[in-house]
Protein backbone atom coordinates (compact mmCIF):
# COMPACT_ATOMS: atom_id res chain seq x y z
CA UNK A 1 92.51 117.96 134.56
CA UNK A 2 90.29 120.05 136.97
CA UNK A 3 92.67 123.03 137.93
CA UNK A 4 89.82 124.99 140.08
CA UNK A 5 92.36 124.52 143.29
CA UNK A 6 95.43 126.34 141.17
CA UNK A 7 93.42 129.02 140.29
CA UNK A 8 92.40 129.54 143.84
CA UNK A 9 95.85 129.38 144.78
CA UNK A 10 96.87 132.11 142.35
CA UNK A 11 94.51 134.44 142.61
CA UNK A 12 95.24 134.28 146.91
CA UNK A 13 98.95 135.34 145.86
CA UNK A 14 97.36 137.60 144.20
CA UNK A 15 95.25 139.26 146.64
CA UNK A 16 98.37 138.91 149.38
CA UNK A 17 100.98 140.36 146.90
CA UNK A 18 98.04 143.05 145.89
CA UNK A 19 97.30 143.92 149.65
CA UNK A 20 101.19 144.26 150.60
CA UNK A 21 101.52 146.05 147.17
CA UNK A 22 99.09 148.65 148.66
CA UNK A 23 100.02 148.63 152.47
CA UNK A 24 99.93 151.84 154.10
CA UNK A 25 97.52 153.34 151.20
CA UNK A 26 93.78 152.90 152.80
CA UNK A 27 93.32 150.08 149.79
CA UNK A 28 93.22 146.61 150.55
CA UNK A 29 93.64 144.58 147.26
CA UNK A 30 92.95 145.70 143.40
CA UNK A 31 91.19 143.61 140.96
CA UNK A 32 93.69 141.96 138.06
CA UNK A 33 92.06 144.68 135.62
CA UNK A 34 93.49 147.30 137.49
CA UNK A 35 96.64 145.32 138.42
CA UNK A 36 97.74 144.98 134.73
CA UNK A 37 97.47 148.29 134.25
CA UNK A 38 99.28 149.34 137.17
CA UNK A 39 102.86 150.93 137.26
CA UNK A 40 104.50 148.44 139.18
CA UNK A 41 108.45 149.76 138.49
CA UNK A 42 108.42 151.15 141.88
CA UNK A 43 107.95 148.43 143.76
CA UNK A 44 110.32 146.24 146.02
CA UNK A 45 112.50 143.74 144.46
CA UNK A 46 110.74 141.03 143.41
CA UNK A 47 107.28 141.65 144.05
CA UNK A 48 107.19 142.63 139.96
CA UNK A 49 107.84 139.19 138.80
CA UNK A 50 105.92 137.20 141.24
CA UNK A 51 103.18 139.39 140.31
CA UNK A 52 103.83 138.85 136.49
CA UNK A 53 103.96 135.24 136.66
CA UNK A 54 100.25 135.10 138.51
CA UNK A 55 98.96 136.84 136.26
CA UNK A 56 100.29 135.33 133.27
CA UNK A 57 99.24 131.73 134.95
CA UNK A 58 96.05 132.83 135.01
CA UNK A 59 95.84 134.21 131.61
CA UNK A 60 97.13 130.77 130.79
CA UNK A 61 94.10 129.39 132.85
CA UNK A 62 91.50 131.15 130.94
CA UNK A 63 93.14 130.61 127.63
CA UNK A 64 93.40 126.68 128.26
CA UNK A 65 97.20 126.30 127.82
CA UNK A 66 97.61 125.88 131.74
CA UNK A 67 99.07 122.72 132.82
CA UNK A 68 101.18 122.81 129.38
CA UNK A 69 105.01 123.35 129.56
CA UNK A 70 106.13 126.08 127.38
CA UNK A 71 109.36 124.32 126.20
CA UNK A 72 108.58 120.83 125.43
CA UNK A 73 104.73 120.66 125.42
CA UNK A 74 104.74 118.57 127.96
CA UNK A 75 101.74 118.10 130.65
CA UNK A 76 103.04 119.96 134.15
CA UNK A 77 102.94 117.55 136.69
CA UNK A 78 99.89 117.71 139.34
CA UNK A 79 102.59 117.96 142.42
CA UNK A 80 104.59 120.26 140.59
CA UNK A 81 101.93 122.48 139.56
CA UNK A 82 100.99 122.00 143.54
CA UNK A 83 103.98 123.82 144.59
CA UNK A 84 104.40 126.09 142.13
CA UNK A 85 100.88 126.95 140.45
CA UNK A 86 102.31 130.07 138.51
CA UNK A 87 105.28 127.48 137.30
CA UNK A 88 104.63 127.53 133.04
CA UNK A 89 107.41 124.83 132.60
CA UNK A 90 107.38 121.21 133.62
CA UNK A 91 110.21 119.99 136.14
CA UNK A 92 112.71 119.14 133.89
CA UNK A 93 112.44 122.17 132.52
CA UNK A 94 112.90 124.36 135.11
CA UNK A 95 115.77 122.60 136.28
């Protein structure tokens, strides 16, 4: 499965959550380099995970185990992975 639109979609959440991260500081987005190493405890509630769970999905991306539920093994459906790129467990797992 090609998953070149996910990735897009993840790393835009990335940029927005990145820009809104850095509102009000003269920056306008960081790269994921600089993300990761970032103190993020200050920030508002739930910015953190959201942020986590990009970048994990893209870790996931690189490594190849995107797409892959991490409870059963199961492929991640196309529509679900649609609305939820960052999502690393199939629906009936998440339920």
């Amino acid at each position: 499965m090609d998953y070149v639109v996910h990735k897009e979609r993840l790393e835009t959440r990335l940029s927005a959550l990145s820009a809104g991260m850095l509102a009000g500081q003269g920056l306008s987005a960081l790269s994921p380099d600089v993300l990761s190493s970032r103190d993020l405890t200050d920030q508002p509630s739930g910015v953190t995970p959201k942020l986590g769970a990009i970048l994990t999905a893209l870790d996931r991306l690189q490594s190849g185990d995107y797409g892959y539920c991490r409870i059963c093994g199961a492929d991640i459906s196309s529509d679900h992975l649609n609305a939820h790129p960052e999502s690393p467990f199939c629906e009936s797992c998440s339920a």
